[in-house]
Protein backbone atom coordinates (compact mmCIF):
# COMPACT_ATOMS: atom_id res chain seq x y z
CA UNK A 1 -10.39 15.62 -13.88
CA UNK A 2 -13.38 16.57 -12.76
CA UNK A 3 -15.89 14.97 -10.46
CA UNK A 4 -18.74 14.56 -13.09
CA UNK A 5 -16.16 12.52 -15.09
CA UNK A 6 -14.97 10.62 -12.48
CA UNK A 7 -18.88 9.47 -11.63
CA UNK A 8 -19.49 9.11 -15.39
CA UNK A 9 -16.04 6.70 -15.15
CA UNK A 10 -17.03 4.36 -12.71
CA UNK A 11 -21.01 4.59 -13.71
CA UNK A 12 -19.95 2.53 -16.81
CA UNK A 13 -16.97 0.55 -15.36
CA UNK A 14 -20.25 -0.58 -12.97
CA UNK A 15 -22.43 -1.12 -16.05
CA UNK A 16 -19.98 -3.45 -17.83
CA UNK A 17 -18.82 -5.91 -15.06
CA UNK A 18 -21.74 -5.07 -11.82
CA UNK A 19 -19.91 -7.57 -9.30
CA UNK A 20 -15.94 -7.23 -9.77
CA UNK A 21 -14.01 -9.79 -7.86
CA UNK A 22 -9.97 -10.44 -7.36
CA UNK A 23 -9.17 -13.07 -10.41
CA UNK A 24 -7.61 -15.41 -7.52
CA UNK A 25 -9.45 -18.40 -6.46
CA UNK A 26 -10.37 -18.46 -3.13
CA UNK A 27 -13.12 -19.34 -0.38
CA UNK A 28 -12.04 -18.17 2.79
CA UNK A 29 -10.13 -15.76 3.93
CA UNK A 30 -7.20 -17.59 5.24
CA UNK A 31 -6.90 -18.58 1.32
CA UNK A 32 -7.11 -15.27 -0.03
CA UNK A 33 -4.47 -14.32 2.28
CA UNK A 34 -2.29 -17.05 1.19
CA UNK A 35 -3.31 -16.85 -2.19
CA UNK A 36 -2.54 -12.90 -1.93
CA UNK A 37 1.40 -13.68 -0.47
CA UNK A 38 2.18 -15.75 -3.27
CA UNK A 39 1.06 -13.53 -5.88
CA UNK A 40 3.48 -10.75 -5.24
CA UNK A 41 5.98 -10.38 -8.90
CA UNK A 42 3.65 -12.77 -9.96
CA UNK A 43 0.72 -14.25 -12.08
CA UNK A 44 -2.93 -14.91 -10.43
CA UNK A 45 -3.41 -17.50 -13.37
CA UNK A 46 0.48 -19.27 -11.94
CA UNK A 47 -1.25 -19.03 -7.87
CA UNK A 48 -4.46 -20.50 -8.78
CA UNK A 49 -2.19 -23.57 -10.36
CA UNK A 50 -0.28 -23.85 -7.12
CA UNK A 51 -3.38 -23.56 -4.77
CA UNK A 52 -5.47 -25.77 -6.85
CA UNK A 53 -2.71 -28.41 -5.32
CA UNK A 54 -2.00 -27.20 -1.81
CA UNK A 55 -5.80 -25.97 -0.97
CA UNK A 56 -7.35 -29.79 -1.08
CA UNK A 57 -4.68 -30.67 0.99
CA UNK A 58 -3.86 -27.61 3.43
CA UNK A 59 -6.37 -24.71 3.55
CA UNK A 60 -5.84 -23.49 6.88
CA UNK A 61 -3.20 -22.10 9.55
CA UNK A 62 -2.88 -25.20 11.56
CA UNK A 63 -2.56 -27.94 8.41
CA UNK A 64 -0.07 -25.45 6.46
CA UNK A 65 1.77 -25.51 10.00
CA UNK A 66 1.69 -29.12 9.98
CA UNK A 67 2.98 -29.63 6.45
CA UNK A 68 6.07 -27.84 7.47
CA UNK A 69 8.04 -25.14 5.29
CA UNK A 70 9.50 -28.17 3.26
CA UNK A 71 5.91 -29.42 2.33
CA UNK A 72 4.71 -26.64 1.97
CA UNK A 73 7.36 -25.49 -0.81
CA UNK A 74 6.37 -28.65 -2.82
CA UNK A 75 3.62 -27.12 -3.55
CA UNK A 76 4.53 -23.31 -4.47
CA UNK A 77 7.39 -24.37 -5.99
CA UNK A 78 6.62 -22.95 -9.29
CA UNK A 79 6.00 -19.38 -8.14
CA UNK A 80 8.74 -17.08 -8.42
CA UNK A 81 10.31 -16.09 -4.70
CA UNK A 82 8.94 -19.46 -3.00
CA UNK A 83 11.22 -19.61 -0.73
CA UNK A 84 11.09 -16.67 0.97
CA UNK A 85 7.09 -16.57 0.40
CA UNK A 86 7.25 -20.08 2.02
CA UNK A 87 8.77 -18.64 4.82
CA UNK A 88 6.23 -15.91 5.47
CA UNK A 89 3.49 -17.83 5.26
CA UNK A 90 4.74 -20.47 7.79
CA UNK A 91 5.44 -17.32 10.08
CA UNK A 92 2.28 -15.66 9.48
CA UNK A 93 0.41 -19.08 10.21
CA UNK A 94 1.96 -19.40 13.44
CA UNK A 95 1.07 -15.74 14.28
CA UNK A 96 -2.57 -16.75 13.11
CA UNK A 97 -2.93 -19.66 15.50
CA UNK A 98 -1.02 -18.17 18.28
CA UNK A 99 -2.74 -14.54 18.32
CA UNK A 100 -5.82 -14.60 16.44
CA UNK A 101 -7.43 -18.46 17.16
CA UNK A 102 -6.38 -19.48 13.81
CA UNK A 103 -8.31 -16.89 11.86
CA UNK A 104 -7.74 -13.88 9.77
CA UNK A 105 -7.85 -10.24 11.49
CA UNK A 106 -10.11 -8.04 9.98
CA UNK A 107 -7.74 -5.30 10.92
CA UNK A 108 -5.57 -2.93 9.36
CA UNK A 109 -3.05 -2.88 11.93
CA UNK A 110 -2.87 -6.65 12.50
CA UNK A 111 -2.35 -7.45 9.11
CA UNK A 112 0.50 -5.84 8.57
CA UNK A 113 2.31 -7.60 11.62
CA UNK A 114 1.25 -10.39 9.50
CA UNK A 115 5.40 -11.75 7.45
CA UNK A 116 4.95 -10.83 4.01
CA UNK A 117 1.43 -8.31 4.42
CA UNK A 118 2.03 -5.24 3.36
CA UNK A 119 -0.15 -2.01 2.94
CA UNK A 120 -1.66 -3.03 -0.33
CA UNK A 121 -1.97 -6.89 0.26
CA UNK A 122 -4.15 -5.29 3.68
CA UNK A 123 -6.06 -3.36 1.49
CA UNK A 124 -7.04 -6.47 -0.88
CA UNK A 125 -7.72 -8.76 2.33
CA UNK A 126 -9.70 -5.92 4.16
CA UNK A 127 -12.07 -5.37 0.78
CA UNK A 128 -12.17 -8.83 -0.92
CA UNK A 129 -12.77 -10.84 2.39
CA UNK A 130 -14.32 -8.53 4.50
CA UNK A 131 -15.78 -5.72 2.54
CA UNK A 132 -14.30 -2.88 3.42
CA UNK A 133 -14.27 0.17 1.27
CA UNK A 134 -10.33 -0.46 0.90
CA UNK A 135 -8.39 0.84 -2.81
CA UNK A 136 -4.95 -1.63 -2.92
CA UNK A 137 -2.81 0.13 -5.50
CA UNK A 138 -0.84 -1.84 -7.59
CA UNK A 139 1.23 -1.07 -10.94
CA UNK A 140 -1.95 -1.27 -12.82
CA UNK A 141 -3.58 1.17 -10.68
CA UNK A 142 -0.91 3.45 -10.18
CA UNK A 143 -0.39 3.63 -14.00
CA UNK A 144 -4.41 3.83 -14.84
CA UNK A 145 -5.00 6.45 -11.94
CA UNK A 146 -1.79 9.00 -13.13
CA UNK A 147 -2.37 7.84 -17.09
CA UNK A 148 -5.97 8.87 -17.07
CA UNK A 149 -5.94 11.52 -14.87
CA UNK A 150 -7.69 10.06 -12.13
CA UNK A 151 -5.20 10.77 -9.68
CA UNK A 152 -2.09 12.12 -10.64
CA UNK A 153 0.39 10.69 -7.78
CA UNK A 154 4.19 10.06 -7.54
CA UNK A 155 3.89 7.67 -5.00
CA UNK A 156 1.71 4.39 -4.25
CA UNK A 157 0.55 6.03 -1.21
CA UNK A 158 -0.51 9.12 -2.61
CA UNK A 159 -2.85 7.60 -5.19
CA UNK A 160 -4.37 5.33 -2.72
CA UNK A 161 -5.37 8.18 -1.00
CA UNK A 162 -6.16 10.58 -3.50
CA UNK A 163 -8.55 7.46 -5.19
CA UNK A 164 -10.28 7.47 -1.28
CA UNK A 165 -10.69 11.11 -1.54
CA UNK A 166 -12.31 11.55 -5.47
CA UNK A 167 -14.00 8.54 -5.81
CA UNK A 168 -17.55 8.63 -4.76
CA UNK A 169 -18.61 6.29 -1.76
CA UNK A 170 -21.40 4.19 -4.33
CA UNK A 171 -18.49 3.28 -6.45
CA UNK A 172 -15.49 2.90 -3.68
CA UNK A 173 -15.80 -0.93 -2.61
CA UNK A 174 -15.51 -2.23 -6.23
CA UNK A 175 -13.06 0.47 -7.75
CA UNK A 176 -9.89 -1.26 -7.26
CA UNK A 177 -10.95 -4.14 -9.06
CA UNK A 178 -12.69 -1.99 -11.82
CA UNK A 179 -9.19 -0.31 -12.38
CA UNK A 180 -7.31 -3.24 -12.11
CA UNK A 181 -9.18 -5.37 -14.73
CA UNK A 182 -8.91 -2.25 -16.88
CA UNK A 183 -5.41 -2.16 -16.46
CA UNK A 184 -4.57 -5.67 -16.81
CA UNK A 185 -6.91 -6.00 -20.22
CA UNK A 186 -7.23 -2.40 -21.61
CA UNK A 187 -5.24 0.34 -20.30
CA UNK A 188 -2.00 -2.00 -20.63
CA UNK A 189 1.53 -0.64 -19.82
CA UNK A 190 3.29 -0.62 -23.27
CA UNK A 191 0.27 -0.47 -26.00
CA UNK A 192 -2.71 0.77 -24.31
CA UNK A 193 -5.71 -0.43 -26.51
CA UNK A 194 -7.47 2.79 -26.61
CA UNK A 195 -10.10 1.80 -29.49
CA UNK A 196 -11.28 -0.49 -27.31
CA UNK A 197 -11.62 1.39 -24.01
CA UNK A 198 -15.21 2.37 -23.05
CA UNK A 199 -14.26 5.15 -20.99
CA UNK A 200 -12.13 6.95 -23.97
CA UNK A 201 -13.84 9.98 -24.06
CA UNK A 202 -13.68 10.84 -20.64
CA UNK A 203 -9.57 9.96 -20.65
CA UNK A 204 -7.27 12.99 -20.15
CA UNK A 205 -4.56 10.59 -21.75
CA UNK A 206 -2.72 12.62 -24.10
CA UNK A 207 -1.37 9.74 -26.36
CA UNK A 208 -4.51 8.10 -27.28
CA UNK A 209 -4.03 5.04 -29.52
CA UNK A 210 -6.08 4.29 -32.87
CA UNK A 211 -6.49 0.54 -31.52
């Protein structure tokens, strides 16, 4: 793909939706990053039901702390993997208050020290909450960037950094949620709804879809 494509791409992924934003509900940091945790193998819409309860009641480091892992888990209880996401986020509030004064690092590096932060849940913390030009592939990524011809990659890695590389800097803070939403809503994994896709002329997708 060529770099006139890729502009023309992400010109109109910017003219449909001009402020892209992470579907999770969140107002601080700290709750992204908790928010972020929980939503590994699973739904943003299934988080945002489980921190509509525990937020009002426990938004930072030192109150999840005080809840405990067993109060806590009454209110994630309905997310898959709770226990072991409990876990890491009682750890990772303990690091919080204990290294970093109770707040969230704005560092690569520091983040993933953090129990359950890996690369990509960095990259969404280091772009959503602190606006750095950060890509966080996930499966919708990966499969939008190689289906597309974006950036062809066999690994997570690779694409992340291949997407760093091609995509222009104008465009680079709000791609990953541009290709995510398309992912999630257009380019989906088993019927990809191709008569609906406003970037379908520009698509090196081979297997284009009448719908």
């Amino acid at each position: 793909m060529n770099a006139a494509k890729r502009r023309e791409i992400f010109t109109r992924f910017r003219n449909g939706n001009p402020h892209p934003t992470t579907e999770l509900v969140y107002r601080t940091p700290f709750e992204l990053l908790v928010a972020v945790v929980l939503s590994a193998q699973a739904t943003d819409k299934g988080v945002n039901l489980a921190t509509a309860r525990l937020f009002p009641v426990a938004n930072t480091p030192q109150a999840i702390l005080a809840l405990g892992l067993d109060g806590l888990k009454e209110y994630i209880n309905t997310i898959g993997l709770y226990n072991s996401k409990g876990k890491h986020l009682i750890e990772t509030c303990r690091i919080l208050v204990e290294q970093h004064g109770g707040e969230v690092p704005a560092s690569r590096e520091a983040l993933e020290m953090l129990p359950g932060v890996g690369r990509k849940t960095a990259n969404v913390i280091l772009n959503t909450a602190f606006g750095q030009p950060t890509i966080a592939v996930d499966t919708h990524i990966f499969r939008v960037a190689n289906r597309i011809g974006l950036a062809p990659g066999k690994t997570v890695l690779e694409v992340e950094k291949k997407l760093l590389k091609v995509i222009e800097p104008q465009f680079r803070h709000d791609a990953h949620h541009w290709l995510i939403l398309h992912g999630r809503y257009v380019c989906k994994a088993r019927k990809p709804m191709c008569g609906e896709c406003l970037i379908r002329d520009l698509c090196e997708y081979k297997d284009k879809t009448d719908k």
